[in-house]
PDB file of N, CA and C in Angstrom:
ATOM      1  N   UNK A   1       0.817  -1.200   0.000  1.00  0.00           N
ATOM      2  CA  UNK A   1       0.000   0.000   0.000  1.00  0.00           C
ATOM      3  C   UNK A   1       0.854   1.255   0.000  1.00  0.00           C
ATOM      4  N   UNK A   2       1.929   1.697   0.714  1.00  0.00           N
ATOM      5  CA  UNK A   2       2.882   2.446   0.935  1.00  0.00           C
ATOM      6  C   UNK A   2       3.549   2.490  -0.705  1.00  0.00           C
ATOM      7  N   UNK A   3       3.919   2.002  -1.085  1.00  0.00           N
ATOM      8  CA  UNK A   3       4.288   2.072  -2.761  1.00  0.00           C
ATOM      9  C   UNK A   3       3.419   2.690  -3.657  1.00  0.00           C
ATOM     10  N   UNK A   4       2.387   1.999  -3.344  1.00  0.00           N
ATOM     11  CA  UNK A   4       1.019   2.711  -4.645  1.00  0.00           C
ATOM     12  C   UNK A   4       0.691   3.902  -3.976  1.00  0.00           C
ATOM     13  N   UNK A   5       0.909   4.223  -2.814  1.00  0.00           N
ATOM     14  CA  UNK A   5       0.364   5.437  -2.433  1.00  0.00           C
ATOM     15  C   UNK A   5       1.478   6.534  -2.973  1.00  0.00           C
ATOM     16  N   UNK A   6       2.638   6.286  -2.532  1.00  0.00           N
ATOM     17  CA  UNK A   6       3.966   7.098  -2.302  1.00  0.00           C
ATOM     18  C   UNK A   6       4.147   7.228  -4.318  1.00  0.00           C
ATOM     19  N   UNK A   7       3.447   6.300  -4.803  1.00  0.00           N
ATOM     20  CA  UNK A   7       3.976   6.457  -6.300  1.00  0.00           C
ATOM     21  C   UNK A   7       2.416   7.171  -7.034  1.00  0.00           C
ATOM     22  N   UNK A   8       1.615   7.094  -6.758  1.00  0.00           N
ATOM     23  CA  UNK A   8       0.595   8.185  -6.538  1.00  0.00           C
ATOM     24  C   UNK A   8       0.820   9.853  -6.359  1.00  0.00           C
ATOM     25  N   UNK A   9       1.334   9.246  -5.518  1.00  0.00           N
ATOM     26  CA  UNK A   9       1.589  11.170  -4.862  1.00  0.00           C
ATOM     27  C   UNK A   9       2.362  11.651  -5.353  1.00  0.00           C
ATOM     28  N   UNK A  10       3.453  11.122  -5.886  1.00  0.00           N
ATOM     29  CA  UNK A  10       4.711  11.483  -6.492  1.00  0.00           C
ATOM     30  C   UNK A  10       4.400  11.714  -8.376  1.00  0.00           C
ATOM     31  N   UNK A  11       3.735  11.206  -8.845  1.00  0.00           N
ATOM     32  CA  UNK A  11       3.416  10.908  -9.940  1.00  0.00           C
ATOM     33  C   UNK A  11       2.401  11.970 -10.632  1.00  0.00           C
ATOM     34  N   UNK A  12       1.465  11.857  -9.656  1.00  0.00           N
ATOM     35  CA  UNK A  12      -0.148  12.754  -9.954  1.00  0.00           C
ATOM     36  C   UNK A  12       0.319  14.482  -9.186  1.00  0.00           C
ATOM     37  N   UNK A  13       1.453  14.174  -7.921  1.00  0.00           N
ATOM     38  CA  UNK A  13       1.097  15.777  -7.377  1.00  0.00           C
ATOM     39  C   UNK A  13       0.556  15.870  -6.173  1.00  0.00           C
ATOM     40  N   UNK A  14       0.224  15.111  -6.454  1.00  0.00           N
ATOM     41  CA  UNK A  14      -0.948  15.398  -5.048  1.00  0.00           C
ATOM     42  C   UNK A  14      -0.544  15.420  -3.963  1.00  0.00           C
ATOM     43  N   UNK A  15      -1.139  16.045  -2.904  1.00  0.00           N
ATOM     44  CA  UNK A  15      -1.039  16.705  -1.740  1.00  0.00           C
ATOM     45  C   UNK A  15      -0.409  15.337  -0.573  1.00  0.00           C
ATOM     46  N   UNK A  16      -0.037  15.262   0.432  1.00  0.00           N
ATOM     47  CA  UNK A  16      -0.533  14.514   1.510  1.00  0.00           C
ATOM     48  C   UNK A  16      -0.957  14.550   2.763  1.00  0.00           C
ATOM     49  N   UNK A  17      -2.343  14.746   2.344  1.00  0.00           N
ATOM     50  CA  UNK A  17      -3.306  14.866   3.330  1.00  0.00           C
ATOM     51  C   UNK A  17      -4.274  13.686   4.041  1.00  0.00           C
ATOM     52  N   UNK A  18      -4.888  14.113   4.474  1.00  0.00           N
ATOM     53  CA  UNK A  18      -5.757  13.171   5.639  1.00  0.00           C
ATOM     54  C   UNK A  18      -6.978  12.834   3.922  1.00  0.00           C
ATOM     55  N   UNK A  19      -7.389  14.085   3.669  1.00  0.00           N
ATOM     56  CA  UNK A  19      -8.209  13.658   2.232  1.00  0.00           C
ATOM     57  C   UNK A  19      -8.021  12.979   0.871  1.00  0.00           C
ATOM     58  N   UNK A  20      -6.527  12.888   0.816  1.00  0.00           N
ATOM     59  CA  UNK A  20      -5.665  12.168  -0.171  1.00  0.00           C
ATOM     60  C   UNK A  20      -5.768  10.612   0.743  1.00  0.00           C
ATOM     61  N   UNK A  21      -5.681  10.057   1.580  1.00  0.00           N
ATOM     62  CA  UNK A  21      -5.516   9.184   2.322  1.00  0.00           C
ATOM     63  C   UNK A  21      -6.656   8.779   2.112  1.00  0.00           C
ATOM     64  N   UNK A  22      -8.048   9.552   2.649  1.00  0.00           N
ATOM     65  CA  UNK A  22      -9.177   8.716   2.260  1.00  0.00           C
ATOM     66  C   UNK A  22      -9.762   8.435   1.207  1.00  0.00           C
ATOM     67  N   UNK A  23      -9.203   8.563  -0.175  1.00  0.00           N
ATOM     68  CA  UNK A  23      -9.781   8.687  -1.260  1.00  0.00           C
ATOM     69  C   UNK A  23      -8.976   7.626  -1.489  1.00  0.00           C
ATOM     70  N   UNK A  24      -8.145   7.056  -0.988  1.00  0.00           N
ATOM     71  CA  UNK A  24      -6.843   6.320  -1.390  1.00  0.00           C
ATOM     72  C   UNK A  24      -7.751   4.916  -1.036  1.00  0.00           C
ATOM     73  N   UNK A  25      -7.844   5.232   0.402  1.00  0.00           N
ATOM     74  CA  UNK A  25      -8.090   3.864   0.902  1.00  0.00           C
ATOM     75  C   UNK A  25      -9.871   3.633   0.400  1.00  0.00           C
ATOM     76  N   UNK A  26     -10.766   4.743  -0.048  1.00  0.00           N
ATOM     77  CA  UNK A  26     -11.582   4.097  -0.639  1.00  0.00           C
ATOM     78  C   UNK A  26     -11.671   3.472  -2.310  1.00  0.00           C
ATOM     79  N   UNK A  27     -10.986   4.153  -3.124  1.00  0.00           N
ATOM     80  CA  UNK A  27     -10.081   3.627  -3.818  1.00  0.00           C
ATOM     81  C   UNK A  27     -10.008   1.951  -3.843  1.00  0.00           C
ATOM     82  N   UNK A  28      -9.162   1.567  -2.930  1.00  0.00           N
ATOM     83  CA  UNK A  28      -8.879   0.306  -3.085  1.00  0.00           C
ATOM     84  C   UNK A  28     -10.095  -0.606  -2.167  1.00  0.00           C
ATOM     85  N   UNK A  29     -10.560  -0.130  -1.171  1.00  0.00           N
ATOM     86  CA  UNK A  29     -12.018  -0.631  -1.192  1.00  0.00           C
ATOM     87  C   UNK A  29     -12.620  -0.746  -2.227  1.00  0.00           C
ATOM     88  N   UNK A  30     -12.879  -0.007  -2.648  1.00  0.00           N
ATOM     89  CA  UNK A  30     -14.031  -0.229  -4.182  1.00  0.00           C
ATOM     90  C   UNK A  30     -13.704  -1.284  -5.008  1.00  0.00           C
ATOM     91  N   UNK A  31     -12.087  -1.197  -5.500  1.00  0.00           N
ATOM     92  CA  UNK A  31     -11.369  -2.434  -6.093  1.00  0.00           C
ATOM     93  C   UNK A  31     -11.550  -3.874  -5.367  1.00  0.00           C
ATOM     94  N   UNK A  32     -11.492  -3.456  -4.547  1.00  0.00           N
ATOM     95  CA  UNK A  32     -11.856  -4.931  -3.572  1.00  0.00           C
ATOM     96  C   UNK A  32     -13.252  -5.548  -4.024  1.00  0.00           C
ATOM     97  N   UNK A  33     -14.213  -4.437  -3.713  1.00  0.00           N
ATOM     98  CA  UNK A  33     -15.598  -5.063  -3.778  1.00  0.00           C
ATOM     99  C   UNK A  33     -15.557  -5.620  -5.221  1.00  0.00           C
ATOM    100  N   UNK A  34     -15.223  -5.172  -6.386  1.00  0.00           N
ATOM    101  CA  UNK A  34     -15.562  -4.860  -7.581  1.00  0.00           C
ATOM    102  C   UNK A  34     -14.532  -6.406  -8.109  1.00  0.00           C
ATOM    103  N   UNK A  35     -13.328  -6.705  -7.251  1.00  0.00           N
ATOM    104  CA  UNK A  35     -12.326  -7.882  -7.321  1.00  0.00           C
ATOM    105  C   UNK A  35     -11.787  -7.584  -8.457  1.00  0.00           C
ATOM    106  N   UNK A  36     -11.285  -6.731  -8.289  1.00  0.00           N
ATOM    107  CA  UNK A  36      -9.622  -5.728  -9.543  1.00  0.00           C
ATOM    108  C   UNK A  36      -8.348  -6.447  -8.066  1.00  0.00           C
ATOM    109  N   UNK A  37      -8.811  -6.288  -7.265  1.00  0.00           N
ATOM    110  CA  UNK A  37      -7.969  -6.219  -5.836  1.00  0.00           C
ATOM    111  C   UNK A  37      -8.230  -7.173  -5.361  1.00  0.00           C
ATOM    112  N   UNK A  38      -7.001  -7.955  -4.540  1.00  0.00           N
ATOM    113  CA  UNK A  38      -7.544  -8.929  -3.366  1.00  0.00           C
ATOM    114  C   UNK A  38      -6.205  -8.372  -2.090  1.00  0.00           C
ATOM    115  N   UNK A  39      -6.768  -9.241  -1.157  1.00  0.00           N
ATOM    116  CA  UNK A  39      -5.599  -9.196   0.079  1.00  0.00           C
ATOM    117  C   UNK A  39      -5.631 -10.242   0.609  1.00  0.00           C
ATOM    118  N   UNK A  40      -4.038 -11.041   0.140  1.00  0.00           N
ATOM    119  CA  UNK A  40      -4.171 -12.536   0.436  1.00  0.00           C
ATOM    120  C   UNK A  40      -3.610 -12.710   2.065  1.00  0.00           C
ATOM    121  N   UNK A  41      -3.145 -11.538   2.315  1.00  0.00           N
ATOM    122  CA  UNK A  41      -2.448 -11.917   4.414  1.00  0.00           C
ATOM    123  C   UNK A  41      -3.386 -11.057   4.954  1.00  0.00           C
ATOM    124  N   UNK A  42      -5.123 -10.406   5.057  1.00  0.00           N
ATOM    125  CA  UNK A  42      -6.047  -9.911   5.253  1.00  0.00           C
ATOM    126  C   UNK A  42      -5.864  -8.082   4.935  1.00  0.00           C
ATOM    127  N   UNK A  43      -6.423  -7.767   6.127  1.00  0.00           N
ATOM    128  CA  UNK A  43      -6.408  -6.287   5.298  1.00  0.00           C
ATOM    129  C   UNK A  43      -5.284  -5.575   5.872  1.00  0.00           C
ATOM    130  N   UNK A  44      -4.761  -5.550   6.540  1.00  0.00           N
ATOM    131  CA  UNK A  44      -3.480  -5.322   6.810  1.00  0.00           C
ATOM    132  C   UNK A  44      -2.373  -5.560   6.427  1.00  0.00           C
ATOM    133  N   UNK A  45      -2.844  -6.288   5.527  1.00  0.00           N
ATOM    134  CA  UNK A  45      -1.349  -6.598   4.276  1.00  0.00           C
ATOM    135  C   UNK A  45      -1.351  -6.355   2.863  1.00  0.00           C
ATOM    136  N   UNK A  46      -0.225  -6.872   2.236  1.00  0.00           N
ATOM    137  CA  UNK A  46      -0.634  -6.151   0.902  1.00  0.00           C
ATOM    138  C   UNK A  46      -2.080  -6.406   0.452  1.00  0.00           C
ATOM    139  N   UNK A  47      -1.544  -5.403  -1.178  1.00  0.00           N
ATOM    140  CA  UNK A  47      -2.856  -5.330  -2.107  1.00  0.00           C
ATOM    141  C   UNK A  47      -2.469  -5.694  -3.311  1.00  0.00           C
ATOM    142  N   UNK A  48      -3.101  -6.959  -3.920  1.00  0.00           N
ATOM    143  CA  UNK A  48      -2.373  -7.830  -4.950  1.00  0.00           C
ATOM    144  C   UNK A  48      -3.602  -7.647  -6.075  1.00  0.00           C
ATOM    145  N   UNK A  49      -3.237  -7.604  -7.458  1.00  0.00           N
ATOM    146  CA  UNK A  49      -4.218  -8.463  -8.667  1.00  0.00           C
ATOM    147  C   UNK A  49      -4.756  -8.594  -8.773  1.00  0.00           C
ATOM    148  N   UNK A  50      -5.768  -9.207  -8.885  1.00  0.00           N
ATOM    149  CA  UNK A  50      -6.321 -10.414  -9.102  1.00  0.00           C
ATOM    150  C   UNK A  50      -5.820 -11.339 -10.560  1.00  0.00           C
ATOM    151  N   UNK A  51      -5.788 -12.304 -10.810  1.00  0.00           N
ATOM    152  CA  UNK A  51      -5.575 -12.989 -12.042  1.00  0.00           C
ATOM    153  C   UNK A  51      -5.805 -12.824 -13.589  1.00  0.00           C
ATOM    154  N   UNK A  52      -6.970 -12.268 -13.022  1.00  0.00           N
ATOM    155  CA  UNK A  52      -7.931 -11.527 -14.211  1.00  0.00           C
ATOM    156  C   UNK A  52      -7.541 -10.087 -14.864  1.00  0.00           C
ATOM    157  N   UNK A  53      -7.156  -9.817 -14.034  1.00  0.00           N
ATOM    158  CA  UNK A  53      -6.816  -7.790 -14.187  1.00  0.00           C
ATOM    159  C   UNK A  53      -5.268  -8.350 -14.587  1.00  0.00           C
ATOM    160  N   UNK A  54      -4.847  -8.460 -14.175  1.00  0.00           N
ATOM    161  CA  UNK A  54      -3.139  -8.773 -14.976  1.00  0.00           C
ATOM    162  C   UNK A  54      -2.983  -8.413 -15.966  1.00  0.00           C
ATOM    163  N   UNK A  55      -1.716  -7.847 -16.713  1.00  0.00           N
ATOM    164  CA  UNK A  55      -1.758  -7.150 -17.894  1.00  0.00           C
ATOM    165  C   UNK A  55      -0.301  -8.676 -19.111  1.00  0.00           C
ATOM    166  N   UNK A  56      -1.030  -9.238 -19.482  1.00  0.00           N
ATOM    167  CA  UNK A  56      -0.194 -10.309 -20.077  1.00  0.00           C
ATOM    168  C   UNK A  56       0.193  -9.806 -21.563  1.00  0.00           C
ATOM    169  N   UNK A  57       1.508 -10.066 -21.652  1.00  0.00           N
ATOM    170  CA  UNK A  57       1.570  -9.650 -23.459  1.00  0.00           C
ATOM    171  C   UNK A  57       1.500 -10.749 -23.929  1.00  0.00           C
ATOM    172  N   UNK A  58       0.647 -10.231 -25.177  1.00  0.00           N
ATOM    173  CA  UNK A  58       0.276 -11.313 -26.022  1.00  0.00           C
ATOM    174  C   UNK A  58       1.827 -11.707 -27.471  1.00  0.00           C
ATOM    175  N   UNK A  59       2.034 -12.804 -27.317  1.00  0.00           N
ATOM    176  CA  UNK A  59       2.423 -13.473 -28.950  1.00  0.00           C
ATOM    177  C   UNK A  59       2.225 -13.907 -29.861  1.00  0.00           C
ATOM    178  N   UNK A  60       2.425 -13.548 -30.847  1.00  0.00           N
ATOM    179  CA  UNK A  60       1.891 -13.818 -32.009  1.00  0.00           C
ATOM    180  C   UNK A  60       2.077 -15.352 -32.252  1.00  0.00           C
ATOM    181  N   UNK A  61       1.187 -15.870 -32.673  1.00  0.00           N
ATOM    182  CA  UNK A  61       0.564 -17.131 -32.833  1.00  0.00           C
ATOM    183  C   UNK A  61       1.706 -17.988 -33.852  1.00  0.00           C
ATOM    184  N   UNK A  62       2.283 -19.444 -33.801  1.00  0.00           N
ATOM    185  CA  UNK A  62       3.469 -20.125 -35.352  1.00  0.00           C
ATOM    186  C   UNK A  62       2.369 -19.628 -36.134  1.00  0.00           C
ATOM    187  N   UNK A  63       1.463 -20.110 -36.800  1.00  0.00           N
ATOM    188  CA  UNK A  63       0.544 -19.597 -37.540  1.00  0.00           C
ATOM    189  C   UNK A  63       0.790 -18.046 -38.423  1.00  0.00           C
ATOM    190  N   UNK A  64       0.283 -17.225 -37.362  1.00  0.00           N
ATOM    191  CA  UNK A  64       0.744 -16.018 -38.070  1.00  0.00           C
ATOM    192  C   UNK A  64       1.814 -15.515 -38.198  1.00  0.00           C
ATOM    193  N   UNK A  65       2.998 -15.797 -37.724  1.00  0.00           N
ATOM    194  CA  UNK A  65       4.559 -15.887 -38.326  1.00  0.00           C
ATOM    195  C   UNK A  65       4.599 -16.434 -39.689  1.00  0.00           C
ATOM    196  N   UNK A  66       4.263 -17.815 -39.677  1.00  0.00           N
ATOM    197  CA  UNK A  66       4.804 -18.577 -40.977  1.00  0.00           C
ATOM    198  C   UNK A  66       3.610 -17.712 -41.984  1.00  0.00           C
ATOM    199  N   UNK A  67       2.617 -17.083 -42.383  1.00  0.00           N
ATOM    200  CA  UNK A  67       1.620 -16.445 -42.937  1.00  0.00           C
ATOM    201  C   UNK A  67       2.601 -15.179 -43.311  1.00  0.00           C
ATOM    202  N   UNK A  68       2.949 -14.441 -42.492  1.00  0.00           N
ATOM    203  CA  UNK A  68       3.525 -13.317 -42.485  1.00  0.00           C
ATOM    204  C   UNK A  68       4.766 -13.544 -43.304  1.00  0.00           C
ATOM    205  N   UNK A  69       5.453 -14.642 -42.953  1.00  0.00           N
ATOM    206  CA  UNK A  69       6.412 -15.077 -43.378  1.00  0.00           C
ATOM    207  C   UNK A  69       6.525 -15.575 -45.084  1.00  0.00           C
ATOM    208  N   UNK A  70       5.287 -15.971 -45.278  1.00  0.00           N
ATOM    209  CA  UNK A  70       5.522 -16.561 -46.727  1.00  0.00           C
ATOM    210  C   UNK A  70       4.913 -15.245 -47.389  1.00  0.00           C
ATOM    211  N   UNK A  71       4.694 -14.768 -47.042  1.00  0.00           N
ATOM    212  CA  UNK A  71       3.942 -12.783 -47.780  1.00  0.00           C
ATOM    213  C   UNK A  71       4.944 -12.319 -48.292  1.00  0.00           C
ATOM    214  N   UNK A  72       6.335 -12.765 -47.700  1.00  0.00           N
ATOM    215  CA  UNK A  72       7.489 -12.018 -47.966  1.00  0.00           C
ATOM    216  C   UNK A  72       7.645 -11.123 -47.179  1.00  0.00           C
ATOM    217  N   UNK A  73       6.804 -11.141 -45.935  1.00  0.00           N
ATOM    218  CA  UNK A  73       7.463  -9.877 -45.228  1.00  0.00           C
ATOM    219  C   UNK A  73       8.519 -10.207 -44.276  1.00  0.00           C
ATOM    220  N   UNK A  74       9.697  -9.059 -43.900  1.00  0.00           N
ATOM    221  CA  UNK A  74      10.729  -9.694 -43.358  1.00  0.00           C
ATOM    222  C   UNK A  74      10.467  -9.566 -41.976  1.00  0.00           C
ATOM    223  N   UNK A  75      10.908 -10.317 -41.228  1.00  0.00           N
ATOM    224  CA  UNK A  75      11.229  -9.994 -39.525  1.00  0.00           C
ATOM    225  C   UNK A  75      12.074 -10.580 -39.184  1.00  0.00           C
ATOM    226  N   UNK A  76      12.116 -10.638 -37.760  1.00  0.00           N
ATOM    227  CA  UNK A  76      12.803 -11.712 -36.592  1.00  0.00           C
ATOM    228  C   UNK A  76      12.376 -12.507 -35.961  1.00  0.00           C
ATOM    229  N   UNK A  77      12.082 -13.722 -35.799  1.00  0.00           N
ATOM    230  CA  UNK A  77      11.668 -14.697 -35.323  1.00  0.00           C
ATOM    231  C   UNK A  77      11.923 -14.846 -33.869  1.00  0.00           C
TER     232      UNK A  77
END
């Protein structure tokens, strides 16, 4: 919590106040309810993921390489 907050504040500007704090922590309430957020050591510990929200890069499929590939277009494999 101390990270996302401290990189928040640092990032956006923002003040640190008692009203920055509560917008913070409702914030990640809401994420909670909504399950963007979980807290796997309860609420006093971190604030993780969920599985779903994860940001995964995608690769391009053998398929569309070898396609791309016989087009004649060049790349790197």
């Amino acid at each position: 919590r101390k990270a996302i907050k401290d990189f928040l504040i640092n990032t956006y500007k923002l003040p640190d106040m008692s009203s920055t704090n509560k917008r913070f922590r409702m914030a990640i309430n809401k994420g909670i309810e909504k399950g963007i957020f979980y807290l796997p050591d309860g609420p006093k510990g971190p604030v993780k993921l969920t599985n779903e929200h994860k940001i995964k890069k995608e690769e391009p499929d053998n398929d569309e390489l070898l396609v791309s590939l016989s087009n004649g277009q060049r790349g790197a494999i």
